[in-house]
N, C-alpha and C. Protein backbone atom coordinates (compact mmCIF):
# COMPACT_ATOMS: atom_id res chain seq x y z
N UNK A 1 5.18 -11.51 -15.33
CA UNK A 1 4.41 -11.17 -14.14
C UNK A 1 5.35 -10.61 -13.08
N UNK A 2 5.38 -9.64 -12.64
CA UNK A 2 5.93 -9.27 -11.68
C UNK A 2 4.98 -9.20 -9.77
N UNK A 3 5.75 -9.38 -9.01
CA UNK A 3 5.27 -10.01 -7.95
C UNK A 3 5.71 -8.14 -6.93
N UNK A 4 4.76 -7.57 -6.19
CA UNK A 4 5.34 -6.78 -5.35
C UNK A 4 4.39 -7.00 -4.19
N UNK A 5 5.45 -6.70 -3.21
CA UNK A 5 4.70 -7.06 -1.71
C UNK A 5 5.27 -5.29 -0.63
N UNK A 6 3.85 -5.00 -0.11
CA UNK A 6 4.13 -3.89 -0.02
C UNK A 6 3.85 -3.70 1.63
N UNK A 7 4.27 -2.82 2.69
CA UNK A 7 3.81 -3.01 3.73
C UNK A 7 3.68 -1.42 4.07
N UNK A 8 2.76 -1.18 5.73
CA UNK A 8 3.18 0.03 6.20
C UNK A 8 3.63 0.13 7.59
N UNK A 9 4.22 1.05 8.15
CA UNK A 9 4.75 1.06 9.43
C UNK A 9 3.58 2.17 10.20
N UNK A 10 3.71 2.32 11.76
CA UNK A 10 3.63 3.49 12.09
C UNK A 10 3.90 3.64 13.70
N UNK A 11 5.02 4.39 14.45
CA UNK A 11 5.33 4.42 15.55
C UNK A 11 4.20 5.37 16.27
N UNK A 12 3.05 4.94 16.75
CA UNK A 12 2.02 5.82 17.32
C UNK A 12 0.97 5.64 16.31
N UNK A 13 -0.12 5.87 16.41
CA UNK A 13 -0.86 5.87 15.40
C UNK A 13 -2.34 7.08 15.77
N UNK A 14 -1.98 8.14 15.23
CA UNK A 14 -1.26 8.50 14.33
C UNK A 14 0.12 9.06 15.05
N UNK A 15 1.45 9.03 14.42
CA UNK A 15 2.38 9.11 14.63
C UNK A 15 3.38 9.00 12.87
N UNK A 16 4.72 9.01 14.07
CA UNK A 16 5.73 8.79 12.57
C UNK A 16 5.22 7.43 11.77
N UNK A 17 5.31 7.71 10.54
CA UNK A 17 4.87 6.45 9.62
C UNK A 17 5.90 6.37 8.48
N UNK A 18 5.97 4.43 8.06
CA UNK A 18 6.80 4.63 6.88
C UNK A 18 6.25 3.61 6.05
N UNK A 19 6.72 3.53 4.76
CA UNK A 19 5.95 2.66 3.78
C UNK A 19 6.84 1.85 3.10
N UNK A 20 6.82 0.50 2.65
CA UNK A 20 8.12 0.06 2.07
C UNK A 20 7.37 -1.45 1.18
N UNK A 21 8.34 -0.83 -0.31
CA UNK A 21 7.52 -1.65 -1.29
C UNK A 21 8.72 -2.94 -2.11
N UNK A 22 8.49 -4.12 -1.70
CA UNK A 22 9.71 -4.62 -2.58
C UNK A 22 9.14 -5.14 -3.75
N UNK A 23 9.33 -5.11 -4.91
CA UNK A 23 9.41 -5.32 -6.40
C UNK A 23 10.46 -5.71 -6.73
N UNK A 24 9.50 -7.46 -7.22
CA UNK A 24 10.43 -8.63 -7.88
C UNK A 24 9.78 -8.88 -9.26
N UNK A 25 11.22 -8.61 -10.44
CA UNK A 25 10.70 -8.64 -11.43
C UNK A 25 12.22 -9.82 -11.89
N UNK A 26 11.77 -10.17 -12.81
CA UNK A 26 12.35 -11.56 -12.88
C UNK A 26 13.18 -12.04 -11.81
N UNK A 27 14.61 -11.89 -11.95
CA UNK A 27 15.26 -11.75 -10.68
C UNK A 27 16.03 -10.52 -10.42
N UNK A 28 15.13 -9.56 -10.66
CA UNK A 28 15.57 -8.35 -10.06
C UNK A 28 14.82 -7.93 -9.23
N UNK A 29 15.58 -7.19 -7.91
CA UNK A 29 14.20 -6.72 -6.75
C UNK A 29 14.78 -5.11 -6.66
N UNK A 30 13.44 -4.66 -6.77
CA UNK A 30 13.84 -3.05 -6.22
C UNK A 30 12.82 -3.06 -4.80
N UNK A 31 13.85 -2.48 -3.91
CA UNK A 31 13.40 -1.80 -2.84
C UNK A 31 13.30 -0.35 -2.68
N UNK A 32 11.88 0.37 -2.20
CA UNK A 32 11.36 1.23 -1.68
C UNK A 32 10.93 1.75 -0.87
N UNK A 33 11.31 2.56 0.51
CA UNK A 33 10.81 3.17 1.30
C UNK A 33 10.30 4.51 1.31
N UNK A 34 10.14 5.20 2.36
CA UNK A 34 9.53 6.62 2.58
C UNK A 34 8.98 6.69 3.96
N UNK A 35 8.83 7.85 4.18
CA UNK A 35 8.11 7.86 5.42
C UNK A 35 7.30 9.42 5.75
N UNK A 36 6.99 9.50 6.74
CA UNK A 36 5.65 10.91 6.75
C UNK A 36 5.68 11.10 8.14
N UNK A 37 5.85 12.41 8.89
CA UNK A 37 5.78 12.43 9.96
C UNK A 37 3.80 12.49 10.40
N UNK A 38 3.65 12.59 11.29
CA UNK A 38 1.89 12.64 11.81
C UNK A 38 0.93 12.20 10.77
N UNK A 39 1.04 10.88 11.00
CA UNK A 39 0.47 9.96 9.93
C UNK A 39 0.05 8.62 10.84
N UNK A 40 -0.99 7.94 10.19
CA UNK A 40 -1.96 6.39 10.19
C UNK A 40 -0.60 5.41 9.32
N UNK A 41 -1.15 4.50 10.16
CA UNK A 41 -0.92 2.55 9.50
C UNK A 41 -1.42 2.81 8.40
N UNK A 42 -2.66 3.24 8.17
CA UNK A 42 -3.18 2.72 6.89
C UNK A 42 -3.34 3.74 6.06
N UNK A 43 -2.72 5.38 6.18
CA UNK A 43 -2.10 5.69 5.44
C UNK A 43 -0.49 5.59 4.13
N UNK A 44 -0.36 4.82 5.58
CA UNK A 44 1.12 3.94 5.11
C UNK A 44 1.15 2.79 4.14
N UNK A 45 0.10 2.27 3.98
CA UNK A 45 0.00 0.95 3.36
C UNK A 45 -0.36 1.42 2.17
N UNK A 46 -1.51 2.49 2.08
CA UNK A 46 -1.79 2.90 0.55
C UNK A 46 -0.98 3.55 0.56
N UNK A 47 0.25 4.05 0.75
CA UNK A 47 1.40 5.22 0.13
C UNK A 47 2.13 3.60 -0.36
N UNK A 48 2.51 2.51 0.14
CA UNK A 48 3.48 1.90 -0.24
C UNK A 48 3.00 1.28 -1.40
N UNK A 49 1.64 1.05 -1.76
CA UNK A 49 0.72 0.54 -3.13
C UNK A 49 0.97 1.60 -4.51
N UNK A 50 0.55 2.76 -3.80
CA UNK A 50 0.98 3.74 -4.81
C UNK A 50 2.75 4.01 -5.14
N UNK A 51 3.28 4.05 -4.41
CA UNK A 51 4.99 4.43 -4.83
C UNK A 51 5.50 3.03 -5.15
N UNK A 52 4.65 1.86 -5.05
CA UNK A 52 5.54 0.86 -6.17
C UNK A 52 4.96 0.61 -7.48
N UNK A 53 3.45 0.88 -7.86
CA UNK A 53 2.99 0.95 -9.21
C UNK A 53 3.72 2.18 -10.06
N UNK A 54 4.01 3.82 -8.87
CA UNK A 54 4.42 4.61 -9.98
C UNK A 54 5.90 4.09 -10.41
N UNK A 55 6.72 3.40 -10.51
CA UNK A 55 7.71 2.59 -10.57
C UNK A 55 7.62 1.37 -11.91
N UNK A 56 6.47 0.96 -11.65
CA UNK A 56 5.88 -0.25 -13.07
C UNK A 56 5.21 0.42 -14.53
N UNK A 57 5.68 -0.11 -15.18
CA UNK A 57 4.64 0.20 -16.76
C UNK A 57 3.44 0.24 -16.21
N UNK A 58 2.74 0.42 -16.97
CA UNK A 58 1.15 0.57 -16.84
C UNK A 58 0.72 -1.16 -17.42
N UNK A 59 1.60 -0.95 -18.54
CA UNK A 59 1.23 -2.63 -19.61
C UNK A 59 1.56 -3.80 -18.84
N UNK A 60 2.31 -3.95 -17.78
CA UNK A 60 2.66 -5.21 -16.89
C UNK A 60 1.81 -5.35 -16.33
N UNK A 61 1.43 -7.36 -16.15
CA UNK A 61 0.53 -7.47 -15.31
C UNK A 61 1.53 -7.52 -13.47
N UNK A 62 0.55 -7.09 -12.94
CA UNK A 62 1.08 -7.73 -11.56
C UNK A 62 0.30 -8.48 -10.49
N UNK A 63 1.03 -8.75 -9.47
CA UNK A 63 -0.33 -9.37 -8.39
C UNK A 63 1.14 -8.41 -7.43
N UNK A 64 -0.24 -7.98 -6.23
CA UNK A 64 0.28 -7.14 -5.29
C UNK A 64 -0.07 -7.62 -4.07
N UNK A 65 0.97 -8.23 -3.07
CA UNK A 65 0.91 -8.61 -1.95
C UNK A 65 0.55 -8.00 -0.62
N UNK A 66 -0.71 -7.37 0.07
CA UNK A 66 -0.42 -6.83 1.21
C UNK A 66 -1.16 -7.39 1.95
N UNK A 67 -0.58 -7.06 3.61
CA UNK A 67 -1.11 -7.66 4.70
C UNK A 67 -2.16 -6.82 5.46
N UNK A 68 -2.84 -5.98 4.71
CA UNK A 68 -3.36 -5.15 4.95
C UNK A 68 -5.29 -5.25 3.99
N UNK A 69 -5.87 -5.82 5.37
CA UNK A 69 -7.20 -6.14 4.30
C UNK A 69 -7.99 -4.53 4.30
N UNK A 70 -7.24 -3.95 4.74
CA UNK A 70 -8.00 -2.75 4.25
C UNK A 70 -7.53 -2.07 3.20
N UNK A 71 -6.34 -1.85 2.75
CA UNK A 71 -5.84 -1.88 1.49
C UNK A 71 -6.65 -2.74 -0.03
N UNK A 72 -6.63 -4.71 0.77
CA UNK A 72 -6.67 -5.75 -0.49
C UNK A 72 -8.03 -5.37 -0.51
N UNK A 73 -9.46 -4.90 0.83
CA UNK A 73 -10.66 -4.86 0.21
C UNK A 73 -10.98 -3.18 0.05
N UNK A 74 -10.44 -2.91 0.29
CA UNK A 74 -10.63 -1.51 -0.10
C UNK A 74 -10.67 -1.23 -1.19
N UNK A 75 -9.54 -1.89 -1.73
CA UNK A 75 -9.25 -1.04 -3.66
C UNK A 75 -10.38 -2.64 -4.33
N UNK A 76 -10.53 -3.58 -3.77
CA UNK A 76 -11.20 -4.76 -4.86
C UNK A 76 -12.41 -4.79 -4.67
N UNK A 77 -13.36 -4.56 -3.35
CA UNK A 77 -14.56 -4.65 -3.12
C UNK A 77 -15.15 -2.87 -2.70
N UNK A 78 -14.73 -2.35 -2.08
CA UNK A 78 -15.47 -1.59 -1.21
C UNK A 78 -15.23 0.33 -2.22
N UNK A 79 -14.51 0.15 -3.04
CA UNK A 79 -13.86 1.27 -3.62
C UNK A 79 -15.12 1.39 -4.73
N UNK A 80 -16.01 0.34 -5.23
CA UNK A 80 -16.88 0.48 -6.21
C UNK A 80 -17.95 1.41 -5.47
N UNK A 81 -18.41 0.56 -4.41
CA UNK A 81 -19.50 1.47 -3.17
C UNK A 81 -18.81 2.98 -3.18
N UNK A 82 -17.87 3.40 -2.55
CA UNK A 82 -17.60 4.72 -2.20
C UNK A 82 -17.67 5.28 -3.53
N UNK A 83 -17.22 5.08 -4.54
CA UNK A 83 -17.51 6.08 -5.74
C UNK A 83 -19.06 6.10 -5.99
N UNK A 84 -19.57 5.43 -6.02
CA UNK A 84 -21.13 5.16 -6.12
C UNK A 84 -21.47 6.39 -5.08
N UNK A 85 -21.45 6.66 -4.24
CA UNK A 85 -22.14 7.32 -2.64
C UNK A 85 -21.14 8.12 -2.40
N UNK A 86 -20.54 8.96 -3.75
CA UNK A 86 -19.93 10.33 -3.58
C UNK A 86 -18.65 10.13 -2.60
N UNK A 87 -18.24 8.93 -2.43
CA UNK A 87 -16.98 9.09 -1.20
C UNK A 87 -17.73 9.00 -0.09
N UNK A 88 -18.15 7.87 0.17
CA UNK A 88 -19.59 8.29 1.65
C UNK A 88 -19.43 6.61 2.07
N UNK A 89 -18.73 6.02 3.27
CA UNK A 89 -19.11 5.17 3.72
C UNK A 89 -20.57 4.51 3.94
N UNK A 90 -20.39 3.33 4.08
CA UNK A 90 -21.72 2.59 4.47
C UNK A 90 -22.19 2.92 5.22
N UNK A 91 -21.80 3.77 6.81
CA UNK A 91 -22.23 4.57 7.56
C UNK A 91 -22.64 6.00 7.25
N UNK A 92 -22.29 6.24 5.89
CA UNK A 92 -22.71 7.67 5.52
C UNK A 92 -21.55 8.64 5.76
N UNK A 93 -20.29 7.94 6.38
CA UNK A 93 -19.40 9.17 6.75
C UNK A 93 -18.71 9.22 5.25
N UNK A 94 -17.90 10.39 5.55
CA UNK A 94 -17.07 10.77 4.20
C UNK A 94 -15.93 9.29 4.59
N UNK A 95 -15.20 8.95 3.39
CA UNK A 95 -14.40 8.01 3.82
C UNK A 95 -13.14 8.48 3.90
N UNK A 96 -12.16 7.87 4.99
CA UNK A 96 -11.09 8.04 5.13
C UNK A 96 -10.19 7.68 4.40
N UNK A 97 -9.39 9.11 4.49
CA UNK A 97 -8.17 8.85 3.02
C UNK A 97 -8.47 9.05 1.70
N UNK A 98 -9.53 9.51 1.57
CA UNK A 98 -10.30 9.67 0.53
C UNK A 98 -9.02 9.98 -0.84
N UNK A 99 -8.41 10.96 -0.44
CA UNK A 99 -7.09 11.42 -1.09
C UNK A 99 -6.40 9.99 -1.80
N UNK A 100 -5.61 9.67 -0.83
CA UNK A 100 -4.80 8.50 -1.37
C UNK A 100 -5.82 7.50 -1.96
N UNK A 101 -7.18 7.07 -1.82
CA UNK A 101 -7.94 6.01 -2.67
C UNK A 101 -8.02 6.44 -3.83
N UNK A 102 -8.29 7.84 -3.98
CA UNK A 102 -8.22 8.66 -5.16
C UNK A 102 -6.99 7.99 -6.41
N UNK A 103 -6.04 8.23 -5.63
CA UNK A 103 -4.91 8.30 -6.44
C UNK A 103 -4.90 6.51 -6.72
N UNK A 104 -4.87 5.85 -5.74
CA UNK A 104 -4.41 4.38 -6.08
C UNK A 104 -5.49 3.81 -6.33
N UNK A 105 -6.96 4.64 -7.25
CA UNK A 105 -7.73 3.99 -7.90
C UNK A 105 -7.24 4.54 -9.44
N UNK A 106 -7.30 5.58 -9.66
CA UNK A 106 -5.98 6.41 -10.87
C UNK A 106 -4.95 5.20 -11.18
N UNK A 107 -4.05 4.79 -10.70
CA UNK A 107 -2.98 4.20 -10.11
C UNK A 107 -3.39 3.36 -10.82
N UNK A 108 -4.18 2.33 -10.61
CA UNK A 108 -4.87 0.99 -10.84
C UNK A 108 -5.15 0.85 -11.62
N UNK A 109 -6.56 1.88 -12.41
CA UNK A 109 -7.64 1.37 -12.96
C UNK A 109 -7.51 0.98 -14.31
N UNK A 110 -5.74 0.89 -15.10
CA UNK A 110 -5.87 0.83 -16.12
C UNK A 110 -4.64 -0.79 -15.97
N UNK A 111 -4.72 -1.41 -15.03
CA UNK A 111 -4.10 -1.82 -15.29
C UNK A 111 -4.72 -3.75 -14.97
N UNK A 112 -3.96 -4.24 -15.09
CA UNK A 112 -4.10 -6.07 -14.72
C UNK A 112 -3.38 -6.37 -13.65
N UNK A 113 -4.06 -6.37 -12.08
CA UNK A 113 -3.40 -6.29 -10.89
C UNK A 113 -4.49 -7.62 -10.23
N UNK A 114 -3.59 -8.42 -9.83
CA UNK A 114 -4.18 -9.56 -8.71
C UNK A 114 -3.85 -8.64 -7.47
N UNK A 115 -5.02 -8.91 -6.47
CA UNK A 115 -5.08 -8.02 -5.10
C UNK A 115 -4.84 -9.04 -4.05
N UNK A 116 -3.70 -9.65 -3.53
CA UNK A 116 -3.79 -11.16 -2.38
C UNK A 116 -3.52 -10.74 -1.06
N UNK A 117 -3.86 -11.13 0.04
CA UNK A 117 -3.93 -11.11 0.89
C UNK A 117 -3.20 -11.57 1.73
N UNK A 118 -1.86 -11.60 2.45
CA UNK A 118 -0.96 -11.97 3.33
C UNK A 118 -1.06 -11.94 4.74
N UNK A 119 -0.52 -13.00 5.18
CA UNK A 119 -0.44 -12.59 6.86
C UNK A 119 0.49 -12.62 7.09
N UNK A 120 0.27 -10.92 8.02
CA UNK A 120 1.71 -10.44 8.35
C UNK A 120 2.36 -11.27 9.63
N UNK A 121 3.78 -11.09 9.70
CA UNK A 121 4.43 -11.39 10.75
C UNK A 121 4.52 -13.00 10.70
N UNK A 122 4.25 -13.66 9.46
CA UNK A 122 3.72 -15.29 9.70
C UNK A 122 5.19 -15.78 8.61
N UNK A 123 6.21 -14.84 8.41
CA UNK A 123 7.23 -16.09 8.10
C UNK A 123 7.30 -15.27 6.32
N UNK A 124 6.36 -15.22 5.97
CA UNK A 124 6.87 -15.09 3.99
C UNK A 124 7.61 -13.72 3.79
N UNK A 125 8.91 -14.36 3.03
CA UNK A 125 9.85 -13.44 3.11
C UNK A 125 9.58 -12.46 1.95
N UNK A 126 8.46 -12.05 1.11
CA UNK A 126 8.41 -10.87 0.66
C UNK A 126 7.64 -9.81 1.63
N UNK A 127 6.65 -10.57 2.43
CA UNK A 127 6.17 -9.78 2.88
C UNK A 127 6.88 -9.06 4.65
N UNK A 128 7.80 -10.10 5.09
CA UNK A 128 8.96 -9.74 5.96
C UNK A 128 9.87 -8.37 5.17
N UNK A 129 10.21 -8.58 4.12
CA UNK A 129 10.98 -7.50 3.52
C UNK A 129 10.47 -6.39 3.39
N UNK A 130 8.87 -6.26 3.01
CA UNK A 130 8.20 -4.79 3.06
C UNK A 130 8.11 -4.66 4.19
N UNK A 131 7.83 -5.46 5.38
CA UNK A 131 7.89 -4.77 6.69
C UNK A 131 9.22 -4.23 7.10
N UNK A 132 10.17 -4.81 6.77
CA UNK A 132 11.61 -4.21 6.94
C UNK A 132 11.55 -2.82 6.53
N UNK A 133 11.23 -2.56 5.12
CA UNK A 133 11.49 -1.58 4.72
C UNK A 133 10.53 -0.42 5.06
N UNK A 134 9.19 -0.94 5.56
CA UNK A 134 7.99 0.20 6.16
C UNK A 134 9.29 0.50 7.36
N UNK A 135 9.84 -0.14 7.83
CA UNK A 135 10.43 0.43 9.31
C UNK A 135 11.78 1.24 9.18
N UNK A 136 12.34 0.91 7.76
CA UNK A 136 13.42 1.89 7.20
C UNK A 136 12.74 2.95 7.11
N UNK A 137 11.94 3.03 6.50
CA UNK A 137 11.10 4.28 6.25
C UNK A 137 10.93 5.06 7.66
N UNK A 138 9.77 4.80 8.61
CA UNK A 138 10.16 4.78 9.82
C UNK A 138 11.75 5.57 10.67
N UNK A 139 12.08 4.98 10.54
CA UNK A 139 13.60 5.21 10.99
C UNK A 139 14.02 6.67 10.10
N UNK A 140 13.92 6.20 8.93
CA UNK A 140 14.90 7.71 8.00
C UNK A 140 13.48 9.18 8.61
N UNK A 141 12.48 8.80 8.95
CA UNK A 141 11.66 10.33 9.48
C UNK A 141 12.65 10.37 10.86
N UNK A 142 12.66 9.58 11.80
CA UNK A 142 13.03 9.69 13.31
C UNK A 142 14.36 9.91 13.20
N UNK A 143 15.43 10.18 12.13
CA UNK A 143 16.94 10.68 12.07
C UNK A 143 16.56 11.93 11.65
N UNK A 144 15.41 12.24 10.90
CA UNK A 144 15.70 14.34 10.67
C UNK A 144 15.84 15.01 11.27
């Protein structure tokens, strides 16, 4: 089982954004950042979901940590509705990000992923470390 906890940054919103994914596999951890200039929080959070699965087998199970319930219900509850209703919120709007759900339902759908729910800023050090690294991310756009 491998354990990844993923976070996103964003200075402004929309503004500079960064994404940062740590992946613990036995006792090995890989760290991942990135970042995007004129970008959402919660573009950031699904970039850091997607750039640590493309990183994993497809055949591993995982459980994926984020503090982000729009991320954990997005891809577990609410992602069945929008494909149903053409990409069309419960309000009828087109949904946001449509792009990246795209991909980190692709991403997903073949695989064995627990979706948990963290609270940020409350102390657990995987999910302290993806916030570290959403803000590396962060940082490496604001040095170009």
């Amino acid at each position: 089982m491998i354990k990844i906890y993923t976070d996103g940054a964003c200075k402004g919103n929309p503004g500079v954004g960064g994404w940062g994914a740590l992946i613990i596999q036995d006792k090995k951890n890989i760290e991942l950042f990135g970042g995007e200039n004129k970008t959402t929080n919660n573009r950031m959070e699904l970039m850091a979901v997607i750039m640590a699965l493309k990183e994993i087998s497809p055949s591993i199970e995982l459980t994926i940590y984020t503090d982000s319930t729009y991320v954990q219900k997005g891809i577990s509850e609410w992602i069945k509705k929008w494909k149903v209703n053409s990409w069309r919120s419960s309000s009828k709007k087109p949904v946001k990000n449509k792009d990246l759900w795209v991909e980190l339902d692709e991403a997903s759908s073949s695989r064995k992923i627990n979706w948990e729910w963290v609270r940020g800023h409350a102390g657990n050090e995987g999910n302290e470390k993806a916030d570290e690294l959403a803000n590396q991310g962060v940082f490496s756009m604001l040095e170009k």
